[in-house]
Structure formats: C-alpha cells, structure tokens
Protein backbone atom coordinates (compact mmCIF):
# COMPACT_ATOMS: atom_id res chain seq x y z
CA UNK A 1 -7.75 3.93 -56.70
CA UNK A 2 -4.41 3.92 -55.61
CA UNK A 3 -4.66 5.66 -52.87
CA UNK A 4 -7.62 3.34 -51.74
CA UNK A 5 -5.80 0.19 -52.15
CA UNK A 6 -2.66 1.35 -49.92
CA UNK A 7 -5.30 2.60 -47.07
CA UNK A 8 -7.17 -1.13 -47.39
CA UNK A 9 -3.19 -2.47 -47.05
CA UNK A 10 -2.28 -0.20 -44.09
CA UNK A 11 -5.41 -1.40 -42.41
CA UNK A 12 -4.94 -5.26 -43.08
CA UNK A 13 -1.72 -5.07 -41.54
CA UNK A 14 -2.02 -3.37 -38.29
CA UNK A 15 -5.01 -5.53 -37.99
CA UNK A 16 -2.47 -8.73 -38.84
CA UNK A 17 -0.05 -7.27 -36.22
CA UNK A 18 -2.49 -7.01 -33.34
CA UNK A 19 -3.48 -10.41 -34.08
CA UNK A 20 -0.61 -11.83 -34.32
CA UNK A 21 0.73 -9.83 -30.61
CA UNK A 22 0.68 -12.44 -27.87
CA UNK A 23 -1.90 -12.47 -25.30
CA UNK A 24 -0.61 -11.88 -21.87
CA UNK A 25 -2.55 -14.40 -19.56
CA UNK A 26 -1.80 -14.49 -15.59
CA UNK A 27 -4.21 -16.06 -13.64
CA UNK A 28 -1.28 -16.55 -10.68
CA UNK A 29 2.02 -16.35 -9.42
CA UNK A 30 3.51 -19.33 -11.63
CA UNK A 31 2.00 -16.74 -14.68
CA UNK A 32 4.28 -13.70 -13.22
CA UNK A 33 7.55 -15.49 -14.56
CA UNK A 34 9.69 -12.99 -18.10
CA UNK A 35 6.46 -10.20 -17.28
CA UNK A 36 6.61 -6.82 -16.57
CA UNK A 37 5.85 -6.23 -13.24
CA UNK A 38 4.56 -3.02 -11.41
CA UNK A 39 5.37 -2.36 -7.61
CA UNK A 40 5.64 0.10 -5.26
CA UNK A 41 8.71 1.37 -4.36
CA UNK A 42 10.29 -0.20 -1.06
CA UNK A 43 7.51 -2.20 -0.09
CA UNK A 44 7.44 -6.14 0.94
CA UNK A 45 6.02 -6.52 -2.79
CA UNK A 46 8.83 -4.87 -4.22
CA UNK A 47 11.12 -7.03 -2.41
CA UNK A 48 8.80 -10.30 -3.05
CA UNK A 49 8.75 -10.20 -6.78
CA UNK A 50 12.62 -9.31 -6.86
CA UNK A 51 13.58 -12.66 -4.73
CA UNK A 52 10.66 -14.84 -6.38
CA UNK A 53 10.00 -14.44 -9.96
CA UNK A 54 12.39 -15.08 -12.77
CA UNK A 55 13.07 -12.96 -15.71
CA UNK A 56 10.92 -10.47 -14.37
CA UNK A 57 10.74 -6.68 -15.68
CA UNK A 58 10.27 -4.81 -12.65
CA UNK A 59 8.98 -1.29 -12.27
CA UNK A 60 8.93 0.30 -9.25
CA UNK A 61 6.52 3.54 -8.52
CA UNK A 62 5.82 5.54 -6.23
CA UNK A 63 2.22 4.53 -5.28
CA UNK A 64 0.01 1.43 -5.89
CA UNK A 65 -2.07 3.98 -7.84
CA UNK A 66 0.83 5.20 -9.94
CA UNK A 67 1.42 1.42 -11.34
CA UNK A 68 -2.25 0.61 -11.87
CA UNK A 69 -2.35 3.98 -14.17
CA UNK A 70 0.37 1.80 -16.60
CA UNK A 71 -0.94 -1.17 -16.29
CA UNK A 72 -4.47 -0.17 -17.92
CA UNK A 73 -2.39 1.93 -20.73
CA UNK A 74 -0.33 -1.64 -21.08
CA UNK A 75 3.18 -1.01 -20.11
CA UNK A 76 3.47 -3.42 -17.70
CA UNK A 77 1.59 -6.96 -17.49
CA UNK A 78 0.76 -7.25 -13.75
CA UNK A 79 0.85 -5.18 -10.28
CA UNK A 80 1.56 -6.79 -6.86
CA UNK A 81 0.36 -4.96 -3.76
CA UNK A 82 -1.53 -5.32 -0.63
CA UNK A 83 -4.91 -6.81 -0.42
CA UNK A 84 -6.96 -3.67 0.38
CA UNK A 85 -5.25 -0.63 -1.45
CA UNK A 86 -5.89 -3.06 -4.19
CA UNK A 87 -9.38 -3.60 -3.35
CA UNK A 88 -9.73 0.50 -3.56
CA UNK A 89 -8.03 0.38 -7.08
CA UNK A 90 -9.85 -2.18 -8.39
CA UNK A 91 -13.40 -0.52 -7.01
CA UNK A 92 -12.76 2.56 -9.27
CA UNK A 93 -11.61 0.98 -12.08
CA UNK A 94 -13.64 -1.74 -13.59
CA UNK A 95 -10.96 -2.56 -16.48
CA UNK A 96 -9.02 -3.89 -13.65
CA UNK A 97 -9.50 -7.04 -11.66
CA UNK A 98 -7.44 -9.22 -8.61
CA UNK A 99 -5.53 -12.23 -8.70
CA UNK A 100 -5.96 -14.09 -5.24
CA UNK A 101 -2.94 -16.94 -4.84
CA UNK A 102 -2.31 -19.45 -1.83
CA UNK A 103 1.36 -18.20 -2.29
CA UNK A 104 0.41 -14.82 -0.25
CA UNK A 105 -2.82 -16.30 1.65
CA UNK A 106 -0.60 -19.03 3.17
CA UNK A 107 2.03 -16.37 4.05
CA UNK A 108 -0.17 -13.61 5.64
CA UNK A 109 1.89 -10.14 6.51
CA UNK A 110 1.48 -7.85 9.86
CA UNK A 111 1.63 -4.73 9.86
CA UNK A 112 3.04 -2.97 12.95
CA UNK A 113 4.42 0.72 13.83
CA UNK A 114 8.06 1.50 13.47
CA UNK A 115 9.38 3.42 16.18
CA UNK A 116 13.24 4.50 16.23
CA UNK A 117 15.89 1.74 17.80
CA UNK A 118 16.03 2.24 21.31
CA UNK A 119 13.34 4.00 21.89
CA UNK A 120 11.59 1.89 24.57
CA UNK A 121 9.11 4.45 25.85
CA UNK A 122 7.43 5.52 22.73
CA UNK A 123 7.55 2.14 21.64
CA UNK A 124 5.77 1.01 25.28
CA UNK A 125 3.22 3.62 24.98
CA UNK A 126 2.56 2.96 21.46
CA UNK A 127 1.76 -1.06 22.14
CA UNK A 128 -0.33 0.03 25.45
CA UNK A 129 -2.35 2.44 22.76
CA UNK A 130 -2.55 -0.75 20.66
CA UNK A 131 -3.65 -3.12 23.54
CA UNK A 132 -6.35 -0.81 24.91
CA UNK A 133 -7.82 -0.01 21.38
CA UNK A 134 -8.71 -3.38 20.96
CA UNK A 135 -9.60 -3.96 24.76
CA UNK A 136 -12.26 -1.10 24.46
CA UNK A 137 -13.77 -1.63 21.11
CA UNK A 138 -12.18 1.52 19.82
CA UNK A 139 -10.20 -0.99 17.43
CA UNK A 140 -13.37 -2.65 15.88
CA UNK A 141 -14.79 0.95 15.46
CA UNK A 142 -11.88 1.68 13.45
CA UNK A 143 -12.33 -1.26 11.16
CA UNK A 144 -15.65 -0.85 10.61
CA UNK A 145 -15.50 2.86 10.04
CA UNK A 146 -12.50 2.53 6.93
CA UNK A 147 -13.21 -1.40 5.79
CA UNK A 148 -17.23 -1.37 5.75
CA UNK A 149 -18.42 -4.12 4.35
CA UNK A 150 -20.83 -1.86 1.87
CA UNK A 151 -17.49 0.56 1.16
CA UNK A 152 -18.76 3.78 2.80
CA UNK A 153 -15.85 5.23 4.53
CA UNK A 154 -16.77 6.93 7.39
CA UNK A 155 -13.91 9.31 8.69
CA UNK A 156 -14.36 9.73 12.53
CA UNK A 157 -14.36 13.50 13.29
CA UNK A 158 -10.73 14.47 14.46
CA UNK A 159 -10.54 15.82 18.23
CA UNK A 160 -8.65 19.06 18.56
CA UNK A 161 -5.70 18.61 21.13
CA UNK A 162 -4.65 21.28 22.98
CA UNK A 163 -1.42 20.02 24.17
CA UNK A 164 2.07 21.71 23.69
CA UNK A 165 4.22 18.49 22.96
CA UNK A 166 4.18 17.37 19.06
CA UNK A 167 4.74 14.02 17.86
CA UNK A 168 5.32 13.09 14.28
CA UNK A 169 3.77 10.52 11.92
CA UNK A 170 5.32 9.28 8.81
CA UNK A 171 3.17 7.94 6.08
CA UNK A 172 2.94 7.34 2.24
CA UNK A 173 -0.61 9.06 2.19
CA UNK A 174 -0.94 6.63 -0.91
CA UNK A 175 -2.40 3.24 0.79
CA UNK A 176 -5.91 3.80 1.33
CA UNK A 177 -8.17 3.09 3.44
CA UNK A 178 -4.82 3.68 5.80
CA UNK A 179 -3.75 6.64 4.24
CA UNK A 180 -4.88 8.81 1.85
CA UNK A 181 -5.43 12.26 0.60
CA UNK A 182 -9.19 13.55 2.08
CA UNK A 183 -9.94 17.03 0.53
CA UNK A 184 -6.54 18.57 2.37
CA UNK A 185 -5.84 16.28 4.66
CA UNK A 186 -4.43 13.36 5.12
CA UNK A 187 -6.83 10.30 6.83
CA UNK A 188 -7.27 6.76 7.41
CA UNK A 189 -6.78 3.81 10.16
CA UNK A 190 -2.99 4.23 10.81
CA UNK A 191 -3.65 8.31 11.05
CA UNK A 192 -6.48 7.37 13.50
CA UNK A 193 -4.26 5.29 15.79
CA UNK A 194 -1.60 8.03 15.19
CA UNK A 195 -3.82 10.36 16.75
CA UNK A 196 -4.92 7.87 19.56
CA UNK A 197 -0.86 7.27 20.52
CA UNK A 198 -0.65 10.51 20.26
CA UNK A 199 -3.30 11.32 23.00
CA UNK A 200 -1.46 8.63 25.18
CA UNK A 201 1.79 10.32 24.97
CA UNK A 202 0.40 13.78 26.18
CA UNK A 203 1.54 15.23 22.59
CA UNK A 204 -0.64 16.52 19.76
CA UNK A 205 0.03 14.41 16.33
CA UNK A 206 1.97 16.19 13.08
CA UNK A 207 1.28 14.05 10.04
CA UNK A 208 4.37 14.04 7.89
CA UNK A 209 3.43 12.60 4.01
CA UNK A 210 6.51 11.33 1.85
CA UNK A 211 7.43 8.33 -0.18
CA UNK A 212 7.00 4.90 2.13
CA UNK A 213 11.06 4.08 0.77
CA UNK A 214 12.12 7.81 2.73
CA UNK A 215 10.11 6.63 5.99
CA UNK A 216 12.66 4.44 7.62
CA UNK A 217 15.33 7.14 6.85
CA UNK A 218 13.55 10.00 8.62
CA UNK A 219 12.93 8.21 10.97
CA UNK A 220 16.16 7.69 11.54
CA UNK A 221 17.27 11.24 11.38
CA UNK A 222 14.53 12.04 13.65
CA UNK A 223 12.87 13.82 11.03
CA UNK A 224 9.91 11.38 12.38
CA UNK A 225 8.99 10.30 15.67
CA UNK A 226 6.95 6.74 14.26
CA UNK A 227 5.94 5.32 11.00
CA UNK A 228 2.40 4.34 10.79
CA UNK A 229 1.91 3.14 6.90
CA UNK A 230 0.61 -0.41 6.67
CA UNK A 231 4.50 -1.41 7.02
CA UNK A 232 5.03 -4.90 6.93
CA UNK A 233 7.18 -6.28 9.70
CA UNK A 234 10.19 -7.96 7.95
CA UNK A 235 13.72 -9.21 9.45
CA UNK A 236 15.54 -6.88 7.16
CA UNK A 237 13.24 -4.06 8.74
CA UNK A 238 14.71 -5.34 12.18
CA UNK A 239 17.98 -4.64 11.88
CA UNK A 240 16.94 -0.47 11.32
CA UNK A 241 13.54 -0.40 13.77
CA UNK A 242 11.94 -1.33 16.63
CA UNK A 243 8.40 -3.01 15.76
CA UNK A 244 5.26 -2.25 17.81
CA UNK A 245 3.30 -5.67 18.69
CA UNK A 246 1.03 -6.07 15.37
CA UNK A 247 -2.08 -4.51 14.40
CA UNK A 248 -3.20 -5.82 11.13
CA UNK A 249 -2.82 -8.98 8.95
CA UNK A 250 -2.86 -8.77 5.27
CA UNK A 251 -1.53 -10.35 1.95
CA UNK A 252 -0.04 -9.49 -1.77
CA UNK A 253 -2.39 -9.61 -4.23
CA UNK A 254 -1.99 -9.61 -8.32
CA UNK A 255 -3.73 -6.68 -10.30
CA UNK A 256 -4.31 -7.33 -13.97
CA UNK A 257 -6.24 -6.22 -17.02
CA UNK A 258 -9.44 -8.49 -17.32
C-alpha cells in the first residue's frame, strides 16, 4: 500500500512540474528576446540575432537541419534561417512550423557569388554567366526546376565536360534546394549555375562541400576558385570578397515548435 501511495506521489508531482514549466510562446521577433536561439554557423542569421536580440542564448550549428533536430527535442526555443531551407525543414517535419515577420520581409537579402579580391576576370565571366541565364530563360528554368510550386524537385541531368581546366565550387551542401546531398552527389541551383560559369570559363566544375563559416577562408587560400552557397552579400563580407551582381532575393525566417 505503501508502495502504491509513493508511485500515486511520484506521478502527481512530475505532473505538477510540467504544469507549472512556462510555456514558450514566439509568434515574432519582439518574442525572440532571454530565448534560446538556434543558427547556423557564420551565416547573416547568426550575425542578425547576435546584433538584435537581447539576452539571447545563442547556439550556433553547423546546418539549418542540425538546429531544427534540437529544437523539436526542446533545447532551444526558436531557429532563424533563410526562407526556403526553412520551407524544406518545415515540409518534412510537421511538428515544426514558420514565423514570417516584417522585420526580415522589409529587409530582403541577395544572394550573390563570392569570387576572390582582385579577381576581375572570373568575377566578369561569372556576372556575364549570370546576365545571359536570365536573358535566355535558362534562369527561370532553374527556378522552376528546384522551387516548383507543387515541391517536385526536378534535378536537370548534368552535362559531361570534357575540358582540361578545373574550377572549384565551395558550398555548405546543407541549404537545400541550393545545395544538398542527392544520393552521392551534391545538387541544387547554385551547383547548376556553378556548372553553367563553369562552361563559360572553358573549365570543367569541382564541387568542394565544407562548413559555409570555412568558405570565405578557402577561398582565400585558393583552396576555392568561387563560393556559390546562398551567401548573403553583407559589408563585412566586402572587405574579404568580391561580390558577383545578385542572383536571388530572400529573407530570415523564425522556426518553432507549433
């Protein structure tokens, strides 16, 4: 009977402790202010909820993925991360749900290629590949091929380049539908303009995968030849690349538990 009665206790009370735990409630980026907050590592995200948010616990991972994972376990509150690689996290796990704010729609981001300081003629051919992407309608194939409105990716068939000259990508294959891990390989827009840039330099393309804070580096050790990662253009970025003209607009976005 004893034994009974301490059980019935034991229950009561972890049922009188979860009721009594707060309830985390964000429903925007006023909400974000003493919470623990998951980012990727080195991105404009990072960097946002560092200058912007007070008190905040920050956690920094290596992908968008990687904070989502502790966010549904509850370690951290919140994640803030681009619009669409949140989109893709959110699409595969229903638990999960985004926070739109007119604090990042009224402050849209580019992203643009990163090409090493001084390098004028990669960074020339790489805006001419730009230009005459969307001039043709290659661009808006592109789009429509990795941000279909129904969510059927459709990864154009690669072309085989015979050419002797290699030129290297950096990416964070973590950032989908940019880049990402497809059976072995790594796909997505940026790799397809990669591969297009490629084609107008006369080179075949190398895709190099690491984490997106080790792209500027190798690229300045020439590890890399360009990074092509849905990299936000940023003034601090300035001072350590050169910038292609832009090729996408996007914006932060909150991920939280619903």
């Amino acid at each position: 009977m004893k034994k009974i009665a301490l059980v019935v206790l034991a229950v009561m009370s972890l049922v009188l402790t979860s009721c009594g735990k707060e309830k985390v409630v964000i429903n925007g980026v006023a909400d974000l202010e003493n919470k623990k907050i998951g980012v990727q590592s080195g991105t404009t995200g990072e960097a946002w909820v560092q200058e912007n948010v007070k008190g905040s616990k920050i956690a920094s991972f290596k992908s968008g993925i990687d904070a989502a994972l502790d966010l549904k376990t509850g370690r951290i509150d919140a994640v803030v991360l681009d619009e669409l690689p949140a989109k893709e996290i959110v699409a595969h796990n229903d638990d999960l749900t985004i926070i739109y704010d007119p604090v990042f729609t009224n402050s849209k981001e580019e992203y643009a290629i990163a090409i090493k300081k001084g390098n004028k003629e990669l960074l020339d051919n790489v805006n001419k590949t730009i230009d005459t992407l969307k001039a043709n309608g290659e661009y808006d194939k592109l789009i429509q091929a990795f941000m279909p409105a129904d969510g059927n990716i459709v990864v154009p068939e690669a072309k085989n380049s015979s050419a002797s000259k290699i030129i290297k990508l950096g990416t964070n294959a973590a950032f989908p539908p940019f880049e990402y891990i497809d059976g072995k390989n790594v796909a997505g827009f940026d790799i397809e303009m990669g591969r297009a840039i490629a084609e107008t330099c006369g080179a075949k393309l190398e895709v190099v995968d690491m984490n997106f804070d080790s792209l500027i580096p190798a690229l300045a050790s020439g590890a890399i030849d360009f990074i092509a990662a849905g990299m936000s253009v940023t003034e601090e970025r300035k001072q350590n690349v050169d910038f292609s003209v832009p090729y996408f607009a996007s914006e932060q976005v909150i991920i939280i538990r619903k």
